[in-house]
C-alpha atoms as a PDB file:
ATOM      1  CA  UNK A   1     109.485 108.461  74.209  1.00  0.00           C
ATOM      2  CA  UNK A   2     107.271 105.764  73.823  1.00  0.00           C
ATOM      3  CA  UNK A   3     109.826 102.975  74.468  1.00  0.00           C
ATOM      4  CA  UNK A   4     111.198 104.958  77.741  1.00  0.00           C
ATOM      5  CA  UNK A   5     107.974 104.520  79.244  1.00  0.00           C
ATOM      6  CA  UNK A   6     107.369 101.022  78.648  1.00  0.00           C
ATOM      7  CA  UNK A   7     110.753 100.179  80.278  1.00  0.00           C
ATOM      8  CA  UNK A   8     110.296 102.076  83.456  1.00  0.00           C
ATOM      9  CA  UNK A   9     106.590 100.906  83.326  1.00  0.00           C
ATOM     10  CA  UNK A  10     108.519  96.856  82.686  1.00  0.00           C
ATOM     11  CA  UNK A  11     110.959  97.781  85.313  1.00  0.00           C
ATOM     12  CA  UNK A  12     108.026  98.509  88.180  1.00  0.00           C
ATOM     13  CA  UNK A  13     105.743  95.569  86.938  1.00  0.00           C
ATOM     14  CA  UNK A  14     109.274  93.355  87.470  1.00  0.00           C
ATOM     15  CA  UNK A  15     110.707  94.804  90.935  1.00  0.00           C
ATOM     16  CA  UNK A  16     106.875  94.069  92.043  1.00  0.00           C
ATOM     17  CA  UNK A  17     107.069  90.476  90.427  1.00  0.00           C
ATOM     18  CA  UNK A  18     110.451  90.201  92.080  1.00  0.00           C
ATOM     19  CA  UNK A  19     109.039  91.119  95.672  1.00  0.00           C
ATOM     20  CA  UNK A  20     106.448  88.740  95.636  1.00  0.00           C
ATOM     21  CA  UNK A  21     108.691  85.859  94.830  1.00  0.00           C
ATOM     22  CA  UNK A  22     111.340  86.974  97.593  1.00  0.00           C
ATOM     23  CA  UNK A  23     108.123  86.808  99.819  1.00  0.00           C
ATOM     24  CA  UNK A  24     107.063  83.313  99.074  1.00  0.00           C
ATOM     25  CA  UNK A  25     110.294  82.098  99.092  1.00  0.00           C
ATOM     26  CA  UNK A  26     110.440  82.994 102.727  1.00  0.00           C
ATOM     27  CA  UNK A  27     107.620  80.674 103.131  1.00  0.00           C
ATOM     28  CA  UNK A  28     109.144  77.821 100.898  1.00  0.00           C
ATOM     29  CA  UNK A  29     112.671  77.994 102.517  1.00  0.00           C
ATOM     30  CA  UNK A  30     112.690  79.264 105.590  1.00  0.00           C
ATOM     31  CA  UNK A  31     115.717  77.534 106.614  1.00  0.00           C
ATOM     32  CA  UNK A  32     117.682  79.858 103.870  1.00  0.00           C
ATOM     33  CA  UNK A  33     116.342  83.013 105.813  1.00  0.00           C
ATOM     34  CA  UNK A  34     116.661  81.608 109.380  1.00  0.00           C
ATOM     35  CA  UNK A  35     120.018  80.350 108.928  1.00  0.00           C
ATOM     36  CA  UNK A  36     121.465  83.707 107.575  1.00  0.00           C
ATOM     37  CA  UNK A  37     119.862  85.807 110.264  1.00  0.00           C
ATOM     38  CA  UNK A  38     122.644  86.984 112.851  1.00  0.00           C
ATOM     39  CA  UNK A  39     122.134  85.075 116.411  1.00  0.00           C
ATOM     40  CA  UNK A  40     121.304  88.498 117.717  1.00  0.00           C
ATOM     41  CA  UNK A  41     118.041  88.859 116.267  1.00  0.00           C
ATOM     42  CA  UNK A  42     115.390  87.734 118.143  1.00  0.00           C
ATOM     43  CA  UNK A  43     112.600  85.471 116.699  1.00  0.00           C
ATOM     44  CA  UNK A  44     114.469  84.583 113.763  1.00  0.00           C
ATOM     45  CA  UNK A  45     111.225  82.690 112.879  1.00  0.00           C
ATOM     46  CA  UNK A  46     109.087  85.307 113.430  1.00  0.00           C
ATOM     47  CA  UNK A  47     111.111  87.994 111.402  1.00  0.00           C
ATOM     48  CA  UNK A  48     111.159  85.993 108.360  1.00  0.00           C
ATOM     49  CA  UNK A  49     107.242  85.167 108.234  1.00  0.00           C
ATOM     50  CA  UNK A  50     107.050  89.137 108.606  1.00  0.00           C
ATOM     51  CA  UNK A  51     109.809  90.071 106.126  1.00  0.00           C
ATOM     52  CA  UNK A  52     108.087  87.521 103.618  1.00  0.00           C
ATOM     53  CA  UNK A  53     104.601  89.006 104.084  1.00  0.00           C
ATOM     54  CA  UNK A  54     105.621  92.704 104.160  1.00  0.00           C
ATOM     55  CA  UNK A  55     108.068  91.748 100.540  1.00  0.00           C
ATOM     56  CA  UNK A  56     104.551  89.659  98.703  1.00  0.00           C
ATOM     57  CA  UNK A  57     102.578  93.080 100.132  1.00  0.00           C
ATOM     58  CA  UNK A  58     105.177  95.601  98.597  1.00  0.00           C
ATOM     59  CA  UNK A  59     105.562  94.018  95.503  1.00  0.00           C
ATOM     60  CA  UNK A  60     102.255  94.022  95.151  1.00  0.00           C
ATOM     61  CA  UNK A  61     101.347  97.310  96.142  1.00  0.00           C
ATOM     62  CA  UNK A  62     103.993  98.233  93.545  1.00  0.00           C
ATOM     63  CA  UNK A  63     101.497  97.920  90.803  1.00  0.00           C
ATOM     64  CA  UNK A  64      99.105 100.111  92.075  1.00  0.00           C
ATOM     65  CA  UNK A  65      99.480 104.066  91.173  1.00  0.00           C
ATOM     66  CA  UNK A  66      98.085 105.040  94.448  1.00  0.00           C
ATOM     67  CA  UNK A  67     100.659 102.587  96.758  1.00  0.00           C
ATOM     68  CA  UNK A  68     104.095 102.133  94.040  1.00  0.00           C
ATOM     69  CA  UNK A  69     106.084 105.183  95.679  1.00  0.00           C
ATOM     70  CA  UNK A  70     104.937 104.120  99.344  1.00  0.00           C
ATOM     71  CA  UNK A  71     105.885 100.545  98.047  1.00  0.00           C
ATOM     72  CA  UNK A  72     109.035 101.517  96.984  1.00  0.00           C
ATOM     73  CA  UNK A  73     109.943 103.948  99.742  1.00  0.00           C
ATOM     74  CA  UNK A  74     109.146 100.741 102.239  1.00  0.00           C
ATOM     75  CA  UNK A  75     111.389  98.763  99.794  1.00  0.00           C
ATOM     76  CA  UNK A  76     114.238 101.118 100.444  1.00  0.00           C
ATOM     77  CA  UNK A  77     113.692 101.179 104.020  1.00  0.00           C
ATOM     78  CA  UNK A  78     113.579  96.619 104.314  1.00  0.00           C
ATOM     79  CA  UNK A  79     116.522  96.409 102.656  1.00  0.00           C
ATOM     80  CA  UNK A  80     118.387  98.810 104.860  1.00  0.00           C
ATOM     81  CA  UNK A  81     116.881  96.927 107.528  1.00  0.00           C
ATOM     82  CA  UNK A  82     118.413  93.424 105.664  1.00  0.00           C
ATOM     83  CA  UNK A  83     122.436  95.369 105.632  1.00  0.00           C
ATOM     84  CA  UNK A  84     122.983  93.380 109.080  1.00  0.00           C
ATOM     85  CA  UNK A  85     122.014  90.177 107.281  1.00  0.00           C
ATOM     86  CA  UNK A  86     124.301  91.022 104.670  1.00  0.00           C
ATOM     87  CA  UNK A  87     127.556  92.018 106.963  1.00  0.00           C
ATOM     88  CA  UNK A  88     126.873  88.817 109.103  1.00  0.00           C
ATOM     89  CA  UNK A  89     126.891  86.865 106.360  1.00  0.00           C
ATOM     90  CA  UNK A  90     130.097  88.281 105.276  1.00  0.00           C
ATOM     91  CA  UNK A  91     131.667  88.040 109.130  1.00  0.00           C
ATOM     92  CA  UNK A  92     130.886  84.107 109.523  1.00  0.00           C
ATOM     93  CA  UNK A  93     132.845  83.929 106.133  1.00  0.00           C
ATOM     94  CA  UNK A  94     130.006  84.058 103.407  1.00  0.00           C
ATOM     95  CA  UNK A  95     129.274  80.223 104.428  1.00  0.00           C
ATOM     96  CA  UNK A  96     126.422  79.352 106.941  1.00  0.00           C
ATOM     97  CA  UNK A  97     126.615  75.544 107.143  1.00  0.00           C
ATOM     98  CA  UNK A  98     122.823  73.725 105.956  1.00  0.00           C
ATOM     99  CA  UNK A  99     121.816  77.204 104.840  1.00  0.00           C
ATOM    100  CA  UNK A 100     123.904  78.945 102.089  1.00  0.00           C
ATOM    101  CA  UNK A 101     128.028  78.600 101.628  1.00  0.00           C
ATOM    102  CA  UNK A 102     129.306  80.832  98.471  1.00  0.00           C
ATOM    103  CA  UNK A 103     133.116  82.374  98.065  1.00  0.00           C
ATOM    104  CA  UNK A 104     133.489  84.733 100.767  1.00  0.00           C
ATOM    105  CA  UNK A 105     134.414  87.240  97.104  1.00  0.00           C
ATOM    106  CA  UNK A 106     130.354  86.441  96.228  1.00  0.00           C
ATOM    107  CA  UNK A 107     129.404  87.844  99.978  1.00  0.00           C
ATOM    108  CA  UNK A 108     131.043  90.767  99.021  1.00  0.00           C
ATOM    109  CA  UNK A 109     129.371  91.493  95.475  1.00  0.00           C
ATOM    110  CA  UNK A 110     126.210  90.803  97.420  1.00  0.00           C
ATOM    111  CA  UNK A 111     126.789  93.458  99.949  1.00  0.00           C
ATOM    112  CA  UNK A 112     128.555  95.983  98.067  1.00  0.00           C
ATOM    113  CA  UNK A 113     127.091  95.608  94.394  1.00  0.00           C
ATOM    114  CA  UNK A 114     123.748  93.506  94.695  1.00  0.00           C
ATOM    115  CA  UNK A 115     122.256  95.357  97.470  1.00  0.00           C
ATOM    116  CA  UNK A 116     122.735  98.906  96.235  1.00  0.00           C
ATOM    117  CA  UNK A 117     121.441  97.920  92.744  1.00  0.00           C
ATOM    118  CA  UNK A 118     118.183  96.900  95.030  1.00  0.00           C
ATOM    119  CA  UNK A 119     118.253 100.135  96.532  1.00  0.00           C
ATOM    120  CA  UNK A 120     118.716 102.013  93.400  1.00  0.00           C
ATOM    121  CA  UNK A 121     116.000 100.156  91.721  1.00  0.00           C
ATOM    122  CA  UNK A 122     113.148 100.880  93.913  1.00  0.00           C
ATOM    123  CA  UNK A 123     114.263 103.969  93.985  1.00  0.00           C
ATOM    124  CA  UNK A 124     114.599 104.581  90.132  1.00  0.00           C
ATOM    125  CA  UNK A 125     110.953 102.830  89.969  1.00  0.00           C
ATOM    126  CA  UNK A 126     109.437 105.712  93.060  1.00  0.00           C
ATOM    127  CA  UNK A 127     111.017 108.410  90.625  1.00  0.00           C
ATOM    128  CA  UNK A 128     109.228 107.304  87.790  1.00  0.00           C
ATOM    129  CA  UNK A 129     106.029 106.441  89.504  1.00  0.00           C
ATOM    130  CA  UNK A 130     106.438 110.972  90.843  1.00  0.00           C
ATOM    131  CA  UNK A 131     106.600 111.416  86.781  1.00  0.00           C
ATOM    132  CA  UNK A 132     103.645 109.597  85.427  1.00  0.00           C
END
């Protein structure tokens, strides 16, 4: 029992960790996040300050009881929010030239197995957080 708990307690203190990375990353590269954002959103520059503050806030709030299944809930909603990203990404042909350029197969895992495992994570973590 004991070991159960300490690797849903491992797996919140490391979606939280991974968050906050994400979020300064946005700050360190920019150009990764800008140059994978579909034309069609405005502000590209704008949107990734935000989506780099509100990912070092989550994660963050992730390791407090009181905030971890609002956290998480928010987490769930962002990345839905990212699926555009994704499916651009995928449309241009998984290659965005001074930005990112992978096998269009990687695009896929990315979209299909990557991003649900996100998803499912935060989720797994807001279920646990419900049980403590």
């Amino acid at each position: 029992m004991a070991l159960n708990r300490k690797v849903k307690q491992a797996g919140r203190y490391i979606l939280g960790l991974f968050y906050i990375a994400a979020g300064i990353n946005h700050f360190i590269s920019p150009d990764f996040y800008i140059g994978i954002m579909p034309p069609y959103f405005p502000a590209p520059d704008v949107l990734n300050i935000l989506a780099g503050i509100a990912e070092i806030a989550l994660g963050a709030m992730v390791f407090f009881d009181a905030t971890v299944r609002w956290a998480c809930y928010t987490i769930i909603a962002m990345l839905i929010a990212f699926i555009p990203v994704h499916v651009y990404f995928i449309q241009v042909g998984s290659c965005i030239e001074g930005s990112l350029c992978i096998p269009q197969w990687q695009g896929w895992v990315r979209l299909v197995v990557v991003h649900p495992l996100l998803l499912l994570w935060a989720w797994a973590v807001s279920r646990s957080a419900e049980n403590s």
